[in-house]
Protein backbone atom coordinates (compact mmCIF):
# COMPACT_ATOMS: atom_id res chain seq x y z
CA UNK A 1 133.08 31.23 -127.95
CA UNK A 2 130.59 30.63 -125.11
CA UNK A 3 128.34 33.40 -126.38
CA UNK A 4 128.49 31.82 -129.76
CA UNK A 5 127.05 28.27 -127.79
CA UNK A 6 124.11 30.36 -125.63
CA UNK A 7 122.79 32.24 -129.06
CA UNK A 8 122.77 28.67 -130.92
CA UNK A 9 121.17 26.96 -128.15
CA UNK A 10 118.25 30.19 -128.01
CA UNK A 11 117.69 29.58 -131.27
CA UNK A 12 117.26 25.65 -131.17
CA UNK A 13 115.37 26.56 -127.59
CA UNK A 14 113.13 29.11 -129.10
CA UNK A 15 113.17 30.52 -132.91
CA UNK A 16 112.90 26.47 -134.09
CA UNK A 17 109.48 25.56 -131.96
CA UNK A 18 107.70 29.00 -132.63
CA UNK A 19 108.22 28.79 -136.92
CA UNK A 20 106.86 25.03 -136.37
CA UNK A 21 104.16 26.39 -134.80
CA UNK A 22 103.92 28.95 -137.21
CA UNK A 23 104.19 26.43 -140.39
CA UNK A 24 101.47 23.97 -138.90
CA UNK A 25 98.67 27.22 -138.17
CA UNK A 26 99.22 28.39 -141.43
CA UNK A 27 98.66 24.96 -142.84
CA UNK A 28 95.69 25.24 -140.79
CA UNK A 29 94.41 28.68 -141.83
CA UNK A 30 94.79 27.51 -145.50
CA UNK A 31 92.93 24.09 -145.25
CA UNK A 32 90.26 25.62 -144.06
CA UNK A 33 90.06 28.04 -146.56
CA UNK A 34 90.69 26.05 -149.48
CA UNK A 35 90.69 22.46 -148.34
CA UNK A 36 93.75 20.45 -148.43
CA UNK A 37 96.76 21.47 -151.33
CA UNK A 38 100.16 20.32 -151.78
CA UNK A 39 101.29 23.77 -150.39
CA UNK A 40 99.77 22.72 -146.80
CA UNK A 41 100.37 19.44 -146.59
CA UNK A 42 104.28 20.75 -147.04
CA UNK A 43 104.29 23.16 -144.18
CA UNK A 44 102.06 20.34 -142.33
CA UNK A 45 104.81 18.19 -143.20
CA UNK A 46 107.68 20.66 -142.18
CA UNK A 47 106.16 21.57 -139.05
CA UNK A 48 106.44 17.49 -138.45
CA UNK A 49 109.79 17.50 -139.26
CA UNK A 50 111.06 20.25 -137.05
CA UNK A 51 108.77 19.23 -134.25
CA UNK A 52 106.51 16.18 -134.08
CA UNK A 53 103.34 16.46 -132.04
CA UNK A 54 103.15 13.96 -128.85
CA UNK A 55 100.98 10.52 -129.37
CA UNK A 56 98.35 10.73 -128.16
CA UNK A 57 96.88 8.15 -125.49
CA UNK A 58 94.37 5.69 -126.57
CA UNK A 59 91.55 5.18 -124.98
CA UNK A 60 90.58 1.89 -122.74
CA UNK A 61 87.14 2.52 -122.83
């Protein structure tokens, strides 16, 4: 039952961040290749879902 817990939290821990990461590149690579399409803004979009990026701090100056 335990070892059920520690491989559920590895994959929350681990396999979750890395196919965000994944999802936004790829929505990346394709942008640039052929400029923004439904099919990236979805994995942009998923990628947000599964893991939003930080805000970023605004400038005083």
């Amino acid at each position: 039952m335990i070892q059920k817990r520690i491989a559920q939290w590895t994959v929350m821990a681990v396999a979750v961040p890395l196919a965000a990461a994944g999802a936004r590149r790829l929505s990346h690579t394709l942008e640039a290749r052929r400029g923004p399409t439904g099919v990236s803004r979805l994995l942009a979009r998923g990628a947000d879902m599964l893991r939003p990026r930080k805000a970023k701090r605004r400038r005083l100056w």
